[in-house]
N, C-alpha and C. Protein backbone atom coordinates (compact mmCIF):
# COMPACT_ATOMS: atom_id res chain seq x y z
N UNK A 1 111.67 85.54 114.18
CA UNK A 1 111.83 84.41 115.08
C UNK A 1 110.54 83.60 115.03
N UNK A 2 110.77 82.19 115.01
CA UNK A 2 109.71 81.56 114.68
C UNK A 2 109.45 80.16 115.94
N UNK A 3 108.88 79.83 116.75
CA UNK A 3 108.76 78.97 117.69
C UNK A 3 110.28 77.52 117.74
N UNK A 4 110.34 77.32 116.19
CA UNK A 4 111.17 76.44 115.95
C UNK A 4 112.88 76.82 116.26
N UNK A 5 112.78 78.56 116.21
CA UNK A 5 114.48 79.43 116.62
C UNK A 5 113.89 79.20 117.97
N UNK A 6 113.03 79.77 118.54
CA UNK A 6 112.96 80.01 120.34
C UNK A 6 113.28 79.13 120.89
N UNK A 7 112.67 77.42 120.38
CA UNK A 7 112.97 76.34 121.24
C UNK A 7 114.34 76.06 121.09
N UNK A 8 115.06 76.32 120.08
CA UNK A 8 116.49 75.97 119.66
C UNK A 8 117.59 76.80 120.59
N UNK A 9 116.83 78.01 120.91
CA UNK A 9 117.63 79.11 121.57
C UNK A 9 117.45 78.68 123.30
N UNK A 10 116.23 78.35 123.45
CA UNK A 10 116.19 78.27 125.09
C UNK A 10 116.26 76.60 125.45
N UNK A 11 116.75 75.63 124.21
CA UNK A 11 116.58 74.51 124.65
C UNK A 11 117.54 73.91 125.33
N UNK A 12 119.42 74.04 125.13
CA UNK A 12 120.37 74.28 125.83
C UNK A 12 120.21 74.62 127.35
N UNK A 13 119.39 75.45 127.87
CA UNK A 13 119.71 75.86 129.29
C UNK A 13 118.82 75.15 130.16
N UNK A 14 117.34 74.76 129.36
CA UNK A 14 116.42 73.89 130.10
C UNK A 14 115.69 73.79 129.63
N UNK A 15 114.94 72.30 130.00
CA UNK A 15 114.11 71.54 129.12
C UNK A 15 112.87 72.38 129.11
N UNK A 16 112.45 72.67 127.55
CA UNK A 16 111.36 73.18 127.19
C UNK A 16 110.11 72.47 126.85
N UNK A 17 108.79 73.12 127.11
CA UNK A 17 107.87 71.87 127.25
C UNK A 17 106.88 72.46 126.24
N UNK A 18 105.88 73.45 125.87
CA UNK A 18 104.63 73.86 125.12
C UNK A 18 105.31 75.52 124.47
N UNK A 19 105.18 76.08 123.58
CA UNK A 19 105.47 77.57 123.08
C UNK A 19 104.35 77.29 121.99
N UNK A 20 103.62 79.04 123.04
CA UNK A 20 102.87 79.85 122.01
C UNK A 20 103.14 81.30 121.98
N UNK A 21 103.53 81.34 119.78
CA UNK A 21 103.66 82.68 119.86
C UNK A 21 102.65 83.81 119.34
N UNK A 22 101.96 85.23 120.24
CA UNK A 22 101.23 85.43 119.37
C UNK A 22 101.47 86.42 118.30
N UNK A 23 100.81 85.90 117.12
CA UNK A 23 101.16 86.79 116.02
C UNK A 23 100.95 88.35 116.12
N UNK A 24 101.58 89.06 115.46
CA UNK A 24 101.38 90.71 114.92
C UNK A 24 100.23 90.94 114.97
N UNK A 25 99.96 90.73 113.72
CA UNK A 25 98.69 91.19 113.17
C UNK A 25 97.19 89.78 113.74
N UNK A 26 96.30 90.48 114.50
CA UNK A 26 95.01 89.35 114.84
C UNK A 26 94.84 88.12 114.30
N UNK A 27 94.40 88.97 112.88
CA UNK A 27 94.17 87.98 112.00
C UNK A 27 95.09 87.29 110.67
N UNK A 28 96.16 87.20 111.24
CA UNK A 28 97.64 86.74 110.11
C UNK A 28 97.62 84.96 110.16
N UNK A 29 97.34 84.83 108.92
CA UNK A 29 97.62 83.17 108.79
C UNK A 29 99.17 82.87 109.18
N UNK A 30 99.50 81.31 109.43
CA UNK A 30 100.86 81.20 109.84
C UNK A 30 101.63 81.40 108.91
N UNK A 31 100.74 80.75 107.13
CA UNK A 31 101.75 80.87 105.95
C UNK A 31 101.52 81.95 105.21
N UNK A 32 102.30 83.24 105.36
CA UNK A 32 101.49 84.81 104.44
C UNK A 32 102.28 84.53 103.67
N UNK A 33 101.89 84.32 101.86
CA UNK A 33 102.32 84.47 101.06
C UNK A 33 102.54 85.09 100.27
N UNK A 34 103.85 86.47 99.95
CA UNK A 34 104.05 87.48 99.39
C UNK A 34 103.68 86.96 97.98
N UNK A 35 104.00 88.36 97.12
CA UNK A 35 103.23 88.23 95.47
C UNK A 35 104.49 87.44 94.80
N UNK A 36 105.55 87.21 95.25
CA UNK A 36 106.48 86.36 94.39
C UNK A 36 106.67 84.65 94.78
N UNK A 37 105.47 84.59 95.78
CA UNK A 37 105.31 83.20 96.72
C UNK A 37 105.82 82.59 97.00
N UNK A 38 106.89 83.56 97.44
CA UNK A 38 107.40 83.19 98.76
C UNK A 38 107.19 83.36 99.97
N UNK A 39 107.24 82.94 101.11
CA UNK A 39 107.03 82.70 102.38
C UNK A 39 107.61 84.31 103.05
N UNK A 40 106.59 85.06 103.53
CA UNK A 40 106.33 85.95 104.12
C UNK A 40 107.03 86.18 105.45
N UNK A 41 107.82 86.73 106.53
CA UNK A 41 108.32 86.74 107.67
C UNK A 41 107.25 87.04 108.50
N UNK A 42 106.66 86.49 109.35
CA UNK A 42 105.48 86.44 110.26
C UNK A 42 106.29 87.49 111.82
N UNK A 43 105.56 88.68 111.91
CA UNK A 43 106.37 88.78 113.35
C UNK A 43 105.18 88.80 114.68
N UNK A 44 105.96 88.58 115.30
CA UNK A 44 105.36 88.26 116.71
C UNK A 44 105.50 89.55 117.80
N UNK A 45 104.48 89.39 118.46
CA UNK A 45 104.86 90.64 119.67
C UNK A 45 104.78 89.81 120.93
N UNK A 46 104.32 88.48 121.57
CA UNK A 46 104.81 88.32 122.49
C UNK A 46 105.24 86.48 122.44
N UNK A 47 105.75 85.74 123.43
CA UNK A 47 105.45 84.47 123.54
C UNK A 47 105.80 83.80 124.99
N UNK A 48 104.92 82.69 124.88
CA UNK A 48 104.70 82.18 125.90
C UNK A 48 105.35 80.90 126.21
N UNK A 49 106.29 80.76 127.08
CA UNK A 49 107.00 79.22 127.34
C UNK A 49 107.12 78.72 128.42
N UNK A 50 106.37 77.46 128.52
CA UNK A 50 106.64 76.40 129.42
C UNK A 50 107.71 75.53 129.38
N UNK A 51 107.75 75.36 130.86
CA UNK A 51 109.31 74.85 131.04
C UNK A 51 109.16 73.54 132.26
N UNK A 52 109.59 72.53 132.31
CA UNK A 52 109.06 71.27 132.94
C UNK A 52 109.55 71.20 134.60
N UNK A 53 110.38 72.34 134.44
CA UNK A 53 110.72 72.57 135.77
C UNK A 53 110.51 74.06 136.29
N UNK A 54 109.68 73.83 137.36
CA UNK A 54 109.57 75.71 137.83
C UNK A 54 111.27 76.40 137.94
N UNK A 55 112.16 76.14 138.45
CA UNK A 55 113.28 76.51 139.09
C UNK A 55 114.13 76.57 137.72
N UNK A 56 113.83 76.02 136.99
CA UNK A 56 114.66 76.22 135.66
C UNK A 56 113.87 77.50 134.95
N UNK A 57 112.37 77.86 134.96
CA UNK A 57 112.02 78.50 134.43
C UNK A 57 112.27 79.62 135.30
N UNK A 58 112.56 80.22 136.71
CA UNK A 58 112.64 80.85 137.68
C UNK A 58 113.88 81.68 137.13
N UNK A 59 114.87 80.65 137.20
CA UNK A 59 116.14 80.67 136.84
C UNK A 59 116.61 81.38 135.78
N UNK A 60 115.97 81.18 134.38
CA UNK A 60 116.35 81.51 133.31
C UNK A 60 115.39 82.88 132.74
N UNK A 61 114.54 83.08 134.13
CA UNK A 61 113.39 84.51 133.15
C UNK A 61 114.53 85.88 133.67
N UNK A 62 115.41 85.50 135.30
CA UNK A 62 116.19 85.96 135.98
C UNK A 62 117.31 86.08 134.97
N UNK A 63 117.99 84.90 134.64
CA UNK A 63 119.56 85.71 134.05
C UNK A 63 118.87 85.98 132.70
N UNK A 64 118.35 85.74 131.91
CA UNK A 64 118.01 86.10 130.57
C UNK A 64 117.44 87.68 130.51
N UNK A 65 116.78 88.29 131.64
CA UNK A 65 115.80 89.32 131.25
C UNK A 65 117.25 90.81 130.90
N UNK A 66 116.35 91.45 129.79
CA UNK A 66 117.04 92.15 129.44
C UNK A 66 118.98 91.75 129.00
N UNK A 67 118.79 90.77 128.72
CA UNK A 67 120.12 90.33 127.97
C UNK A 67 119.83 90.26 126.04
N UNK A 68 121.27 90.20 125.47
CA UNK A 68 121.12 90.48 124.13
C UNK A 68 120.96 88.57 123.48
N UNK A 69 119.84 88.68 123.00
CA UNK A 69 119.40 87.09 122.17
C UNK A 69 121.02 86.12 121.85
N UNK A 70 121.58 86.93 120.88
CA UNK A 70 122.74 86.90 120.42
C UNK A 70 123.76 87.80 120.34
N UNK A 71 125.27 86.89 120.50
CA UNK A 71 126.03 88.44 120.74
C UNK A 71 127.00 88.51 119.53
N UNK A 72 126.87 87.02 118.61
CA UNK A 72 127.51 87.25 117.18
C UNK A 72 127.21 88.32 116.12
N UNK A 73 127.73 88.50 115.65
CA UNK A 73 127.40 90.01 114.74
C UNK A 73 127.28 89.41 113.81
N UNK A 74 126.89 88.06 113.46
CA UNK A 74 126.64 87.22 111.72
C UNK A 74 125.04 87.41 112.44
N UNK A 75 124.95 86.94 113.35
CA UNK A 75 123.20 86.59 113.68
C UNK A 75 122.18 87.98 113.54
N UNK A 76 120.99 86.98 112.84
CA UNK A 76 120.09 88.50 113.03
C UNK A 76 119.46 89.26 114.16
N UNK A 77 119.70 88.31 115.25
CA UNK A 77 119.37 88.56 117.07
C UNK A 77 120.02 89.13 117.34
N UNK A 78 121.33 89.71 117.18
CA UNK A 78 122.60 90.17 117.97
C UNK A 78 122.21 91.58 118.45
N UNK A 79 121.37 92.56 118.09
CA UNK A 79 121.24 93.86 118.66
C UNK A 79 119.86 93.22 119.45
N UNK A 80 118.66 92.30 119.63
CA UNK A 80 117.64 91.98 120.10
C UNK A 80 117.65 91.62 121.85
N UNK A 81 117.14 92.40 122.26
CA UNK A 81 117.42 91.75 124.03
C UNK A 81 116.37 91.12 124.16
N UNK A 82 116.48 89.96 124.98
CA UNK A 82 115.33 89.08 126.02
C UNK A 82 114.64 90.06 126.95
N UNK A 83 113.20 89.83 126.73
CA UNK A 83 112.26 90.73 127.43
C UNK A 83 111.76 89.36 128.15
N UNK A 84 111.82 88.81 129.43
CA UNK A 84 111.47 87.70 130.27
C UNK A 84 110.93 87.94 131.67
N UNK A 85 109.73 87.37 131.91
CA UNK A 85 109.02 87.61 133.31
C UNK A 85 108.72 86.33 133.53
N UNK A 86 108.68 85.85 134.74
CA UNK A 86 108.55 84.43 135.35
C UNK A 86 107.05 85.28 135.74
N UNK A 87 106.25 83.79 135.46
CA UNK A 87 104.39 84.42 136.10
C UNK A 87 104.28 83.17 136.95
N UNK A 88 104.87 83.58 138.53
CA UNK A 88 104.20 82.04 139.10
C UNK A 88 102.96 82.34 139.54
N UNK A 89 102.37 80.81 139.38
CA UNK A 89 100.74 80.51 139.69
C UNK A 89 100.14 80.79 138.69
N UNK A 90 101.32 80.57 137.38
CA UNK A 90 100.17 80.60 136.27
C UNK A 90 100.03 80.03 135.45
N UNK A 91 99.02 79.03 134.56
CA UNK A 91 99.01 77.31 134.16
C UNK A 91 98.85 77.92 132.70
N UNK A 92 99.35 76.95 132.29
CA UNK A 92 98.89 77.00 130.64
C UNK A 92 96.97 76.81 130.47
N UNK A 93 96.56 76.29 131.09
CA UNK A 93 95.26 76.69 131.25
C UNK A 93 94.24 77.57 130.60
N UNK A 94 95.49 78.25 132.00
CA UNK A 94 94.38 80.02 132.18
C UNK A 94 95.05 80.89 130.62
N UNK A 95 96.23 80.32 130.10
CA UNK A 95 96.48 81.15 128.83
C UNK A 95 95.08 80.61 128.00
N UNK A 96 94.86 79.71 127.75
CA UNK A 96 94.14 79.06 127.12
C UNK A 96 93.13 79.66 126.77
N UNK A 97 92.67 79.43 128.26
CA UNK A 97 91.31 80.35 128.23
C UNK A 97 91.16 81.88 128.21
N UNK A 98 92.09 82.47 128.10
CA UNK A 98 92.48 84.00 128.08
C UNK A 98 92.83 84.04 126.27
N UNK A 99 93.21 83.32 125.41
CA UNK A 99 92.92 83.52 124.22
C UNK A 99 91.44 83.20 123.89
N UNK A 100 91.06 81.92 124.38
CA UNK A 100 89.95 81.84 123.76
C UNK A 100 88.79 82.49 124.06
N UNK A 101 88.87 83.38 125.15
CA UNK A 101 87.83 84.39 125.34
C UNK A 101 88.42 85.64 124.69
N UNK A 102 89.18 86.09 124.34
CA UNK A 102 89.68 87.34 123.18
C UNK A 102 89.25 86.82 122.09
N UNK A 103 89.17 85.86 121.79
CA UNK A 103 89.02 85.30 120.24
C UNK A 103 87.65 85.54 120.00
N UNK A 104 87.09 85.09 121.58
CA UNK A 104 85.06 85.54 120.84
C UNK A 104 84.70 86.69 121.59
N UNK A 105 85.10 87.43 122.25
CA UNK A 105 84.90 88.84 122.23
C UNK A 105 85.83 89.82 122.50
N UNK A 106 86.84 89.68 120.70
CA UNK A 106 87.37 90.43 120.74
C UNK A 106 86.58 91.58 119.94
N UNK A 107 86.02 90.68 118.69
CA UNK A 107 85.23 91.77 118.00
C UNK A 107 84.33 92.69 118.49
N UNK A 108 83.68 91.93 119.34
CA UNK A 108 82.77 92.57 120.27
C UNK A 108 83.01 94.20 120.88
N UNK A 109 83.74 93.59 121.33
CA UNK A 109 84.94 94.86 122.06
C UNK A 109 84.91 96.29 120.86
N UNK A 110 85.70 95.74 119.97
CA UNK A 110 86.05 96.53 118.74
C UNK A 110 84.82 97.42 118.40
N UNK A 111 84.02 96.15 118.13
CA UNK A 111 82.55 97.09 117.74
C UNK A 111 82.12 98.33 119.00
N UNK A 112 81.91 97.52 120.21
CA UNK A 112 81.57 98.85 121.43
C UNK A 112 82.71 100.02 121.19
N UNK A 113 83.89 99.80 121.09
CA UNK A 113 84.34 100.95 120.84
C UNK A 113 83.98 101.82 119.56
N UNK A 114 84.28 101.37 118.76
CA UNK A 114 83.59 102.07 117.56
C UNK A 114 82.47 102.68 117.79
N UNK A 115 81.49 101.99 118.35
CA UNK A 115 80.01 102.64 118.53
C UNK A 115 80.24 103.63 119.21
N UNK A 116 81.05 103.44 120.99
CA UNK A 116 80.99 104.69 121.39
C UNK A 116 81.98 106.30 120.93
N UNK A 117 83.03 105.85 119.89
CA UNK A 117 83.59 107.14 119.14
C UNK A 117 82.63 107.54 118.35
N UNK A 118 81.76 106.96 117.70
CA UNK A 118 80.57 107.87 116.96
C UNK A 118 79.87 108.39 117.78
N UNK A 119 79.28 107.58 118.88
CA UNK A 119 78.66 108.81 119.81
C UNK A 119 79.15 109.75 120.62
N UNK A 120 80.13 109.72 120.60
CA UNK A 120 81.18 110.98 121.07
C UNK A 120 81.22 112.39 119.63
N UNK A 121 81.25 111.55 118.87
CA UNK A 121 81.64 112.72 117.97
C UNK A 121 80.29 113.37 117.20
N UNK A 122 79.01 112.53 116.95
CA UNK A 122 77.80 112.92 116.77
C UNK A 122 77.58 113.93 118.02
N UNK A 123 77.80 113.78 119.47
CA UNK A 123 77.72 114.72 120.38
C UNK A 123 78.17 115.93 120.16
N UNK A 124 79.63 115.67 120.10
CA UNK A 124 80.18 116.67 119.41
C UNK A 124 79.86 117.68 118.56
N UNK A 125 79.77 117.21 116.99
CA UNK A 125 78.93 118.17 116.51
C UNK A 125 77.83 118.70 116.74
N UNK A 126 76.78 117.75 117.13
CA UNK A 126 75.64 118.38 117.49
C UNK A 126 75.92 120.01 118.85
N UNK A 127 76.78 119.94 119.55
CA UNK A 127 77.34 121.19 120.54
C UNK A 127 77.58 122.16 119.84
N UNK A 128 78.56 121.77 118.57
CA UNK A 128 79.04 122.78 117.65
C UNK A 128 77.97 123.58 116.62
N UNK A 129 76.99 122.62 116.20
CA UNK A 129 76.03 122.84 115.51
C UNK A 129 75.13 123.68 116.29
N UNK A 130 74.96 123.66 117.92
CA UNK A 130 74.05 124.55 118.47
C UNK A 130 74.55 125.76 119.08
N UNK A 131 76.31 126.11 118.92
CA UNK A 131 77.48 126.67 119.46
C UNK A 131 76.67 128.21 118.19
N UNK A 132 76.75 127.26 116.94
CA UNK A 132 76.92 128.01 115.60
C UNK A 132 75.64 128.92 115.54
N UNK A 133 74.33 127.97 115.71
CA UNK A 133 73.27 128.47 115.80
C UNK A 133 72.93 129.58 116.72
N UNK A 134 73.33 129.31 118.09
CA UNK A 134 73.55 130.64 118.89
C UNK A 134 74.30 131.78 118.32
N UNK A 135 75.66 131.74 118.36
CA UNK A 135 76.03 133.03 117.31
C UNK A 135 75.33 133.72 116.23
N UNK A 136 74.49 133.10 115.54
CA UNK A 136 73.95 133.74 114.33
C UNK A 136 72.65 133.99 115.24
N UNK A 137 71.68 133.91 115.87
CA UNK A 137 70.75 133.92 116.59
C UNK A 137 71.51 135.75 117.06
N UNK A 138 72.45 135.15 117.51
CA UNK A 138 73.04 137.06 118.88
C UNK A 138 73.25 137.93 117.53
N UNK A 139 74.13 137.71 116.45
CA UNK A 139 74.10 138.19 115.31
C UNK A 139 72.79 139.45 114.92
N UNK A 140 71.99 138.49 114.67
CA UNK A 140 70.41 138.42 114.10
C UNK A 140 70.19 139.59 115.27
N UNK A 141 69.99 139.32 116.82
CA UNK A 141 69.21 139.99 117.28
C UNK A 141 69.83 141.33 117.18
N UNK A 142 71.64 141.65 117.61
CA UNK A 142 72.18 142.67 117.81
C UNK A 142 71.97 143.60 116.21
N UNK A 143 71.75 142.96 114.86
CA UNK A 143 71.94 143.83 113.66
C UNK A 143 73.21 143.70 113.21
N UNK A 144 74.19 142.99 113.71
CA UNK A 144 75.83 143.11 113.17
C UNK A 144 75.80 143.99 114.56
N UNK A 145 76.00 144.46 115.50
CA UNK A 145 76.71 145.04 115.88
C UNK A 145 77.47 144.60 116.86
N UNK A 146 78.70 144.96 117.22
CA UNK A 146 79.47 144.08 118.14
C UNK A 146 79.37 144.77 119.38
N UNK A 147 78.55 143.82 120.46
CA UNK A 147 78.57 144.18 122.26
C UNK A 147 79.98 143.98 122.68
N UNK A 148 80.41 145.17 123.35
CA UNK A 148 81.44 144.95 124.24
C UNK A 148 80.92 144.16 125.72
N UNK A 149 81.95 143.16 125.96
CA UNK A 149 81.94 142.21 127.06
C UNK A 149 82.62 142.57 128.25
N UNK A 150 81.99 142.76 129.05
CA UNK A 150 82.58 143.37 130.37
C UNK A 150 82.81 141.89 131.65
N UNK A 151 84.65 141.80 131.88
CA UNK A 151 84.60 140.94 133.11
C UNK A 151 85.02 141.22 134.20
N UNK A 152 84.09 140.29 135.02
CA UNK A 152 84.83 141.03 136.73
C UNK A 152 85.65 140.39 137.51
């Protein structure tokens, strides 16, 4: 589904005004061109639509949610349901600015995580590494011999 099916699909019930969809993959150009160059199927995981009337958009997040896209069995929508939430008090704006602050620290993000799974797992071993060293240390002192462990 590509912005140009969505508006075609929701343009019938009420007037549609701005759609953004965001792509799959972060960083996916709009035109991915497979090795036989042809035009690639781009998929989307969510999108966003403005509608010029609140009560139409009210209206239609209500009967649409959880309904099937299409119910022809030629169409490729026909098993696909409408996933729809009305967000009142919320402007195209604040989407705006909610991408464009992911966009400059998203990497950011990425990197702090990364950093802190290495220091989780450098911790890690280092426990194991001093786990190991103790055993051979009790080893060493006992001669091989095995202490029975008494619990109470």
């Amino acid at each position: 589904m590509n912005v140009t099916i969505l508006r075609e699909l929701l343009e019938p019930m009420a007037n549609v005004g701005r759609v953004y969809m965001q792509p799959e993959c972060k960083g996916a150009k709009a035109k991915k061109r497979t090795v036989l160059g042809k035009r690639a199927v781009l998929n989307y995981t969510e999108a966003w639509v403005e509608f010029s009337r609140r009560r139409d958009a009210r209206l239609l997040a209500k009967r649409l949610n959880a309904q099937p896209i299409s119910t022809s069995r030629k169409s490729v929508f026909c098993d696909i349901l409408w996933n729809m939430k009305y967000l009142p008090r919320y402007s195209w704006v604040q989407l705006s600015e909610r991408l464009s602050y992911e966009k400059a620290f998203g990497p950011q993000k990425h990197r702090t995580k990364i950093a802190q799974a290495r220091k989780e797992a450098a911790h890690f071993q280092a426990n194991l590494d001093r786990s190991y060293s103790r055993l051979k240390r009790r080893r060493k002192e006992n001669h091989g011999t095995v202490q029975e462990i008494v619990y109470q």
